[in-house]
Every structure is written in C-alpha cells, then in structure tokens.
N, C-alpha and C. Protein backbone atom coordinates (compact mmCIF):
# COMPACT_ATOMS: atom_id res chain seq x y z
N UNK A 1 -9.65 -18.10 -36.21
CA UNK A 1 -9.53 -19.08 -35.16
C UNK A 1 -8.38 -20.01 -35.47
N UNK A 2 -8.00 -20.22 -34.59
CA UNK A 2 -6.73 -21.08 -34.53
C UNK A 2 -7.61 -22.74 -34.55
N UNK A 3 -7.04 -23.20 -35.94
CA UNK A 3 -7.93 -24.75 -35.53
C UNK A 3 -7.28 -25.37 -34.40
N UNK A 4 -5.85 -25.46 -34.22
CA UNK A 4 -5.42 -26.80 -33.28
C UNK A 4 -5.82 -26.10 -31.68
N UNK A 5 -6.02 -25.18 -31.34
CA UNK A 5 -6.20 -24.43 -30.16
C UNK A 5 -7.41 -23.87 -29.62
N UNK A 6 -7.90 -23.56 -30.83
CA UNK A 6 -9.40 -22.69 -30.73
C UNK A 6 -9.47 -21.29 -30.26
N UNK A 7 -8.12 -21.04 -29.81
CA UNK A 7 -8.33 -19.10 -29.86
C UNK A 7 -7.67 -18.90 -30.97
N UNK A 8 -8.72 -17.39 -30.71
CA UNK A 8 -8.61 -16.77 -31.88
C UNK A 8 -6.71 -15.97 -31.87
N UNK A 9 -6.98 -15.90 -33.07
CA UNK A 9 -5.46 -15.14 -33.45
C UNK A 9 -5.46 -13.70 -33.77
N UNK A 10 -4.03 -13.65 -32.92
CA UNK A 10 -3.87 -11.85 -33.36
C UNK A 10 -4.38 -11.60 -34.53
N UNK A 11 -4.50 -10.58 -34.88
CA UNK A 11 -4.77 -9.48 -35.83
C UNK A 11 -3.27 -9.01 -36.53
N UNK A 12 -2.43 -8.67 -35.95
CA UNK A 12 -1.01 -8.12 -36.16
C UNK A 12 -0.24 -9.27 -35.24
N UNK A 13 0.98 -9.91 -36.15
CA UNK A 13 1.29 -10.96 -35.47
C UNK A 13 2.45 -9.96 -34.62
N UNK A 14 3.90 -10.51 -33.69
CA UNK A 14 4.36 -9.89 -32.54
C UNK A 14 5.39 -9.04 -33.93
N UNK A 15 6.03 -9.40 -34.67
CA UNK A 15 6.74 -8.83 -35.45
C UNK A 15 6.32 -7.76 -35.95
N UNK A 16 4.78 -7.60 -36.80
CA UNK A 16 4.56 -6.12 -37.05
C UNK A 16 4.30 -5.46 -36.19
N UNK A 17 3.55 -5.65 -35.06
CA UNK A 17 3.62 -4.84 -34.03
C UNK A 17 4.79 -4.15 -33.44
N UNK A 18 5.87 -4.69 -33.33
CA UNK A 18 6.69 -3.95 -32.60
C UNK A 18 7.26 -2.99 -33.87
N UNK A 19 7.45 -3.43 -34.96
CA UNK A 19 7.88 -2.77 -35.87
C UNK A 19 6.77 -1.30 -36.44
N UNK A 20 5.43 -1.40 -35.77
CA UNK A 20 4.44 -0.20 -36.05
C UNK A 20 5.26 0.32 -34.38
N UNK A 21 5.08 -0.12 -33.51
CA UNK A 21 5.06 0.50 -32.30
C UNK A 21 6.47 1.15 -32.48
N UNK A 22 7.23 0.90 -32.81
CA UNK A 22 8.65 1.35 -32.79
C UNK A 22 8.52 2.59 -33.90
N UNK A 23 7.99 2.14 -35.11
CA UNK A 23 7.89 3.62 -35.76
C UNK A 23 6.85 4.51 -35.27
N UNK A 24 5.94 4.62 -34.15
CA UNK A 24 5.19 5.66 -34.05
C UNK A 24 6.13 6.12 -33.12
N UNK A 25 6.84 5.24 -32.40
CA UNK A 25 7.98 6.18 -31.57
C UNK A 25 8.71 7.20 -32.26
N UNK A 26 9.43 6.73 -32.87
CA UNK A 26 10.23 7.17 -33.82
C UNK A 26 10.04 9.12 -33.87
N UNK A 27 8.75 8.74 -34.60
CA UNK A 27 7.69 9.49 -35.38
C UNK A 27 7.30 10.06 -33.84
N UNK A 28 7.30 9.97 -32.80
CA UNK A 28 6.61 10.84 -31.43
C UNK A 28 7.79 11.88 -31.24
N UNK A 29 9.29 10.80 -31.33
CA UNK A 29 10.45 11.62 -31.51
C UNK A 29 10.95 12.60 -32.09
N UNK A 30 10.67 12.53 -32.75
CA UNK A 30 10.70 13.30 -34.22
C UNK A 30 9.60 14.83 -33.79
N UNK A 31 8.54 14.85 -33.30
CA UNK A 31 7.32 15.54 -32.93
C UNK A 31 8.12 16.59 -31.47
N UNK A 32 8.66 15.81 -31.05
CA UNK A 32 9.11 16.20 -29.82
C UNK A 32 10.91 17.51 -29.59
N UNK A 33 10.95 16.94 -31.53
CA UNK A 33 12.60 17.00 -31.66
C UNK A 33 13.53 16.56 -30.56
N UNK A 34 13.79 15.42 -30.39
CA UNK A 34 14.41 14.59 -29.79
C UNK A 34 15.66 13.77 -30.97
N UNK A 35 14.63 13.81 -31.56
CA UNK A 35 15.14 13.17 -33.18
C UNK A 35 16.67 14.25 -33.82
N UNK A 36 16.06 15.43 -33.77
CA UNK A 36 17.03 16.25 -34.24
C UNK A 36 18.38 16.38 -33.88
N UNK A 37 17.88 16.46 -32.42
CA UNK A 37 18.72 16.53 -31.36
C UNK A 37 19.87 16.10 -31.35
N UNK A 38 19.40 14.59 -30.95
CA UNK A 38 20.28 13.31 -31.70
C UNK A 38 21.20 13.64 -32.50
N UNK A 39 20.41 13.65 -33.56
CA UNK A 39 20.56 13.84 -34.95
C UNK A 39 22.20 14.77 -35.23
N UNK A 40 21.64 16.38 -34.90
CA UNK A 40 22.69 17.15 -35.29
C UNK A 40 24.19 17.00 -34.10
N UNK A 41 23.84 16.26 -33.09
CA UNK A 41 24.83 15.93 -31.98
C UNK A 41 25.89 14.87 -32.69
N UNK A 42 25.21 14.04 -33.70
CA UNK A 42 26.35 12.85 -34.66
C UNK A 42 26.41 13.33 -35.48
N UNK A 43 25.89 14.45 -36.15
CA UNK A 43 26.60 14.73 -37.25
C UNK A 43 27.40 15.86 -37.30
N UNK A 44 27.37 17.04 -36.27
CA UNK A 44 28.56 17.82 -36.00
C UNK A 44 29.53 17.18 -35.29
N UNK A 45 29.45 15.92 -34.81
CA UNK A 45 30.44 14.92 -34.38
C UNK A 45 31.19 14.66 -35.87
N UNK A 46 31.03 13.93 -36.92
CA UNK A 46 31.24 13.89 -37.99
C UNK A 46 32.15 14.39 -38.67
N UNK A 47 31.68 16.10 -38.63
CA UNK A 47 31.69 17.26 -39.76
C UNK A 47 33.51 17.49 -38.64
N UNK A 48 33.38 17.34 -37.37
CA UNK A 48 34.33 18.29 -36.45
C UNK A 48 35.68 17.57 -36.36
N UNK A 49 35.27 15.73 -35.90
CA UNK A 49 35.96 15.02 -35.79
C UNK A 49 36.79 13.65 -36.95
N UNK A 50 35.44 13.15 -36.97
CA UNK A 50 35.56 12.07 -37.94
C UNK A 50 34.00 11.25 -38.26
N UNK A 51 34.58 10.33 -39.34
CA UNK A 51 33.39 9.55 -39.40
C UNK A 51 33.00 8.42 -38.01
N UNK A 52 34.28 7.99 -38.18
CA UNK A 52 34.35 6.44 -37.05
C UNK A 52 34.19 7.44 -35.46
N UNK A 53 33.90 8.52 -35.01
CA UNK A 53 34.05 9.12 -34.13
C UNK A 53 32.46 9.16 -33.97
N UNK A 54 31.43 9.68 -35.07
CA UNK A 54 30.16 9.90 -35.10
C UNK A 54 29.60 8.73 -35.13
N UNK A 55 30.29 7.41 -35.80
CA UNK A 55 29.57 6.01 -35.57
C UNK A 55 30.04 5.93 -33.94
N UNK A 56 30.73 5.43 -33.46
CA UNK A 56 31.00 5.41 -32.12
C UNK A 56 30.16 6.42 -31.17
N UNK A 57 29.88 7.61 -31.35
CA UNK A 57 29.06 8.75 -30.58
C UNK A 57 27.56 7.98 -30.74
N UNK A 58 26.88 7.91 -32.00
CA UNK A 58 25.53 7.32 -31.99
C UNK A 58 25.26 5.83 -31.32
N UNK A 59 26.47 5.14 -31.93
CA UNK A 59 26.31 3.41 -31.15
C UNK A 59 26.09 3.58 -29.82
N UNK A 60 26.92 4.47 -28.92
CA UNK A 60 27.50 4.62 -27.56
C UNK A 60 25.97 5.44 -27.29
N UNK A 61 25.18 6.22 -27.76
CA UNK A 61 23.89 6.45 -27.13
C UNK A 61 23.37 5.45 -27.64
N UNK A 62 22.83 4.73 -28.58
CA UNK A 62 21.42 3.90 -28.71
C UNK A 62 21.99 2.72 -27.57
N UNK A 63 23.24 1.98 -27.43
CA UNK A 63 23.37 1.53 -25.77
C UNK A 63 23.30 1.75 -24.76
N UNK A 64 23.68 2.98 -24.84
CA UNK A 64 23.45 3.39 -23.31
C UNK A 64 21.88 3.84 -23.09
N UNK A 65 21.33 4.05 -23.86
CA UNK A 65 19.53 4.05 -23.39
C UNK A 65 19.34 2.48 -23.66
N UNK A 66 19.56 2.16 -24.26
CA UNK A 66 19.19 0.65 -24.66
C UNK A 66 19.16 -0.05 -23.25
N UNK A 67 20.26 0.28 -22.67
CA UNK A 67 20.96 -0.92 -21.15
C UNK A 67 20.54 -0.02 -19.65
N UNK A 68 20.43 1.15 -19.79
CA UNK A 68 20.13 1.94 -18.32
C UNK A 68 18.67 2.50 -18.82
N UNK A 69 18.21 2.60 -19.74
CA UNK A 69 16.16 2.91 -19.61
C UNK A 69 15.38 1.98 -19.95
N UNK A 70 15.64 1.45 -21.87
CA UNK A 70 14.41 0.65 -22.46
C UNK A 70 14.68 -0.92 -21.67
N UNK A 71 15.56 -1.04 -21.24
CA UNK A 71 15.66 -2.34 -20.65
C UNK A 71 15.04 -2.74 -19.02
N UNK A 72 14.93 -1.33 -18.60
CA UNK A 72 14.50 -1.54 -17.36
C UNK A 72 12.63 -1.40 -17.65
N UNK A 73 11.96 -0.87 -18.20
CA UNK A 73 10.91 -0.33 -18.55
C UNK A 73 9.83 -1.36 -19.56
N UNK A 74 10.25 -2.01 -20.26
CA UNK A 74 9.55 -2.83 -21.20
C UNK A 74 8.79 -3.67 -20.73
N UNK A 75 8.95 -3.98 -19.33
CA UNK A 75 7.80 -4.75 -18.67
C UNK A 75 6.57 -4.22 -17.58
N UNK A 76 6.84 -2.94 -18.01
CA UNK A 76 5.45 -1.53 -17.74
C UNK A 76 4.35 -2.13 -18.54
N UNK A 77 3.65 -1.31 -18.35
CA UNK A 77 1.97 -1.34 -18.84
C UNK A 77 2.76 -0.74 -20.11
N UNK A 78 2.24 -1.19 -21.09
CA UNK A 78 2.44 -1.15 -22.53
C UNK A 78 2.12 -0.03 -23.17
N UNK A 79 1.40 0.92 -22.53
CA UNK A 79 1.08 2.74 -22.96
C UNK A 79 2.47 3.35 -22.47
N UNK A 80 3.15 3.12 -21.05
CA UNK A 80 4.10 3.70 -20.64
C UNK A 80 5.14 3.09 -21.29
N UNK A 81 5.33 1.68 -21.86
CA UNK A 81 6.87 0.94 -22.04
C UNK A 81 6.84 1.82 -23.44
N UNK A 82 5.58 1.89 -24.05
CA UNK A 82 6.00 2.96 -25.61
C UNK A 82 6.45 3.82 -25.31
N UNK A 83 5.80 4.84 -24.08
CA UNK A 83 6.64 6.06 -23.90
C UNK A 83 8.29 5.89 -24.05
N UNK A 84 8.42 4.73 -22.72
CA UNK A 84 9.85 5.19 -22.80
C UNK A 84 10.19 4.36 -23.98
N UNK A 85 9.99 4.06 -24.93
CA UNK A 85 10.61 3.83 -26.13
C UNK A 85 11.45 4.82 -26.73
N UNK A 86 10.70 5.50 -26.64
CA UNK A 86 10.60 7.04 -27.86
C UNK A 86 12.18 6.95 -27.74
N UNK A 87 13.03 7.40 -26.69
CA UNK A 87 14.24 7.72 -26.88
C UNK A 87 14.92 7.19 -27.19
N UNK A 88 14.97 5.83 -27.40
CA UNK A 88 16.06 4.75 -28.06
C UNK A 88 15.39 4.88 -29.69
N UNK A 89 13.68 4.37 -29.93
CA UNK A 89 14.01 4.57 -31.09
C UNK A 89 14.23 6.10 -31.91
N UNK A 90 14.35 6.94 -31.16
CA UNK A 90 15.05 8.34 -32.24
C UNK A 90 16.48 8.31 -32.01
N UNK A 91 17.17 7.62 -30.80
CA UNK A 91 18.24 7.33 -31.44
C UNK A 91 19.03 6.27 -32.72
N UNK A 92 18.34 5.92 -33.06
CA UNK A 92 18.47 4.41 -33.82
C UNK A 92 18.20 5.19 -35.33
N UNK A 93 17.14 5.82 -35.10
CA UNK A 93 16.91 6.66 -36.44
C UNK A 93 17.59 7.54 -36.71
N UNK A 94 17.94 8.71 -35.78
CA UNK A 94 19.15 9.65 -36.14
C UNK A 94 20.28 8.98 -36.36
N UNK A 95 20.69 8.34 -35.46
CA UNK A 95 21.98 7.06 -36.17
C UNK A 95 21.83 6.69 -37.68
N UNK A 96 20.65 6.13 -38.24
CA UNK A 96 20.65 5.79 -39.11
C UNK A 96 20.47 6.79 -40.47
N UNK A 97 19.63 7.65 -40.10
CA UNK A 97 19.82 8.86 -41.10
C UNK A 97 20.75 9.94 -40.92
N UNK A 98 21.69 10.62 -39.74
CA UNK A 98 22.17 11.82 -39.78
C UNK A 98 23.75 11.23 -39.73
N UNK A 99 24.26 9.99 -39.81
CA UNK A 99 25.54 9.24 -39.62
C UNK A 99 26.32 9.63 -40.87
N UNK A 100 27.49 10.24 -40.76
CA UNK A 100 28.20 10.70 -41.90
C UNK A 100 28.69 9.72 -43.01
N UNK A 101 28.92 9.55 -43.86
CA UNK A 101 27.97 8.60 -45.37
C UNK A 101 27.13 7.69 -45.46
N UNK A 102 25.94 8.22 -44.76
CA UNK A 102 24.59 7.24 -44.98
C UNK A 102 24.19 7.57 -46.30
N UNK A 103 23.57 6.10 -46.33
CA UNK A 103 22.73 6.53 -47.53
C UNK A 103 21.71 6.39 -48.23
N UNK A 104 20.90 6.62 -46.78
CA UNK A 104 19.39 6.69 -46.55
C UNK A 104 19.37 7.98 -47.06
C-alpha cells in the first residue's frame, strides 16, 4: 500500500515491465524467425558492402517500424500493442547481435 495515497502499488514498476514485455517480444521474434531474417539481411549487408552500410541498413529498419507501425499501435489494448511490438523489438536485437563488429 502506498501510505500517502492508499492504493496499492504495482507489483512490477513501468520500467521492468516494458523491459519483460519487450523481451518476450524479442523472444516471440525469434520463434517466428523474424529475428533471423533481420538478422542475416544486416549482416550479408556487412559481409557484401561495408560495416557503416549494415549500421545504416539496421538503424533505417528499427525507424522505419519504429515511426510507420509501433508508433501508431501502442495505444491498442495491450495484448495487441505487444503483438505489434514483436517487429521492432527483433529488429533492435538483430541490430544488436548480427551488426558487423558486435560484441555481444
């Protein structure tokens, strides 16, 4: 219980939550291979072109879902705004793991 208010308090404050909700996306992505997808699209970017070519290829998707889907959607019923999560966060993750010298 909240003394100065008297309701009760979350359980998971807003920070871990989005940070669980964002990794089960992730992790739905990943299930779906969406993740891969991603994934091997920046890093034969990489291997073909360059490094700064595959950072630019991954940035240029996690914005462009970022600004034309998860942005329009996040104020859905909260079963559907996870759905459309999924695709920004497997881009964010393939960015972050398949990006030519990561070093995750």
């Amino acid at each position: 219980m909240d003394e100065a208010t008297g309701e009760p308090r979350p359980w998971l404050s807003g920070g871990t939550r989005r940070l669980v909700m964002n990794g089960l996306a992730a992790g739905a992505g990943y299930q779906v291979g969406l993740l891969g997808l991603i994934g091997d699209a920046i890093e034969s970017c990489g291997e073909d072109y360059s490094i700064g070519g595959a950072l630019v290829l991954g940035t240029g998707v996690c914005l462009v879902i970022a600004h034309v889907w998860d942005r329009r959607t996040r104020h859905w019923h909260w079963s559907v705004a996870w759905a459309a999560r999924v695709p920004l966060a497997s881009a964010v993750t393939a960015l972050a793991l398949y990006a030519p010298a990561s070093q995750i």
